[in-house]
C-alpha atoms as a PDB file:
ATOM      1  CA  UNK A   1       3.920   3.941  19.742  1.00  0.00           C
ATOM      2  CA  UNK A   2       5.889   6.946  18.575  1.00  0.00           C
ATOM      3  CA  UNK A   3       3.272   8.756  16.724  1.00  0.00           C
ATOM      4  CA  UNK A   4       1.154   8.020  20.165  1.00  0.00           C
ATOM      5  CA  UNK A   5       3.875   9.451  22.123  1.00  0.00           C
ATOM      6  CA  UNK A   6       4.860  12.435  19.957  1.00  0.00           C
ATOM      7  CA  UNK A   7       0.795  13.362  20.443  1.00  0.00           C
ATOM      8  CA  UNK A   8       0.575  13.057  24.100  1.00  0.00           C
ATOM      9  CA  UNK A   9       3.581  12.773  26.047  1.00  0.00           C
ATOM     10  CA  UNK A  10       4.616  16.050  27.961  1.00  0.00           C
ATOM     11  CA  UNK A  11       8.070  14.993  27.343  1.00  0.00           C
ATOM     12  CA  UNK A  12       7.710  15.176  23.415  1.00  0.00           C
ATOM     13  CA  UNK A  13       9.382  18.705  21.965  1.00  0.00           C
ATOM     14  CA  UNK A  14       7.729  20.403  18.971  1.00  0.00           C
ATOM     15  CA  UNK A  15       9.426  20.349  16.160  1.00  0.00           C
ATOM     16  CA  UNK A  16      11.518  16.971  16.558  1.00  0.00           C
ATOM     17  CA  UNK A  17      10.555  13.447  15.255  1.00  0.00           C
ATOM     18  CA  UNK A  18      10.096  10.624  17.282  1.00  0.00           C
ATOM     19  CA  UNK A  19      10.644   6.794  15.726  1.00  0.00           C
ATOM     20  CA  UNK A  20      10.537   3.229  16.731  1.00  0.00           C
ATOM     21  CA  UNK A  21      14.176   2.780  18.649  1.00  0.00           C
ATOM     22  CA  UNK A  22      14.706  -0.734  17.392  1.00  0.00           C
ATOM     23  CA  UNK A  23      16.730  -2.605  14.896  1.00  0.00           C
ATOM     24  CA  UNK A  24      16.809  -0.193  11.476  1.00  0.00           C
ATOM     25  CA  UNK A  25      14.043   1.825  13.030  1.00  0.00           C
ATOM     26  CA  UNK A  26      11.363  -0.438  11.952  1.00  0.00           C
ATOM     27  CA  UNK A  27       9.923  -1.425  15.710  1.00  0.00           C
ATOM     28  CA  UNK A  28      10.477  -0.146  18.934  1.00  0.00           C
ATOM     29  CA  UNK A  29       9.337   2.442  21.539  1.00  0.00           C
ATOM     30  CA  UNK A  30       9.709   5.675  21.161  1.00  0.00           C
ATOM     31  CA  UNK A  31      12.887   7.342  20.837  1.00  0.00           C
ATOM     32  CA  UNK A  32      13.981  11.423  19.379  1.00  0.00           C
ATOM     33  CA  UNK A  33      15.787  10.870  16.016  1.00  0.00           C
ATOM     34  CA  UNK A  34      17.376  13.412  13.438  1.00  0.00           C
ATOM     35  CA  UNK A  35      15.075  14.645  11.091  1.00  0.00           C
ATOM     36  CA  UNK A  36      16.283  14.006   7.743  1.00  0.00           C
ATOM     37  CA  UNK A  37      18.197  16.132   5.294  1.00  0.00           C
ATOM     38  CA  UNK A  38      15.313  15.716   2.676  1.00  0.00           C
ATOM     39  CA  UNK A  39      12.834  16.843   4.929  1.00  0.00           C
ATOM     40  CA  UNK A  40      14.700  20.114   6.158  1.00  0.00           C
ATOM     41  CA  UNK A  41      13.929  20.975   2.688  1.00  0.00           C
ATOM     42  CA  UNK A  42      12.447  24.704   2.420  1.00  0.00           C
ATOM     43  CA  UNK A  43      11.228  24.963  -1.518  1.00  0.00           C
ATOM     44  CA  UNK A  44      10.572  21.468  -1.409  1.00  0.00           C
ATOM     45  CA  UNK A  45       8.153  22.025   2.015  1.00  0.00           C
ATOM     46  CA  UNK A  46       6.767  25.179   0.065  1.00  0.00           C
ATOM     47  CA  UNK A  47       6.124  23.071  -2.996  1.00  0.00           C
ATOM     48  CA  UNK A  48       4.756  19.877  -1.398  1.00  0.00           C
ATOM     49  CA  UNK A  49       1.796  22.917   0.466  1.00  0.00           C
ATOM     50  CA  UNK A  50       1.525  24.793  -2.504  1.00  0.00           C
ATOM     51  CA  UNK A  51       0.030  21.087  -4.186  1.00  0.00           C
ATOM     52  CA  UNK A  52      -1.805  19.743  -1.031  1.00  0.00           C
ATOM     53  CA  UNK A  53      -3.876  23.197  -1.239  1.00  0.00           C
ATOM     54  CA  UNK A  54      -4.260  22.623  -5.001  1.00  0.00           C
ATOM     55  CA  UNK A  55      -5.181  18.711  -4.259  1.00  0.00           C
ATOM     56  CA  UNK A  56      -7.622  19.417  -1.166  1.00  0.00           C
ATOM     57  CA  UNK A  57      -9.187  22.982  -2.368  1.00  0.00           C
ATOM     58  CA  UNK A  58      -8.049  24.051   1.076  1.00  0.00           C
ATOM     59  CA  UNK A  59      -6.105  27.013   1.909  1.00  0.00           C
ATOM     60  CA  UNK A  60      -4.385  28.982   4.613  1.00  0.00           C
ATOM     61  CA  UNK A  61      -3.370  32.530   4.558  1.00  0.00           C
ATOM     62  CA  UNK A  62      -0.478  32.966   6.601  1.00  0.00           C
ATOM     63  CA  UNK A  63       3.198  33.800   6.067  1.00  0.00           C
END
């Protein structure tokens, strides 16, 4: 349900993550929750896009 509802609810901001609400967030509806630390990463998103274009022959120009 939460990727469903991060897709197509008008309620669901860009730019947050949405989870199962439930016991250890492993079922649930949907629900906002923090994105992690790990995943705020900068060089770490640069790096992980840098190998996904290397891995898929697919690139974007952009910023």
């Amino acid at each position: 349900m939460p990727p469903l509802y991060a897709a197509t609810s008008p309620a669901a901001k860009s730019g947050r993550l949405y989870g199962p609400d439930g016991l250890g967030q492993l079922s649930g509806g949907p629900k906002e929750l923090a994105v992690y630390r790990s995943a705020r990463d900068e060089a770490d998103a640069a790096r992980l896009w840098e190998i996904s274009e290397t891995l898929t022959g697919v690139t974007y120009g952009g910023a």
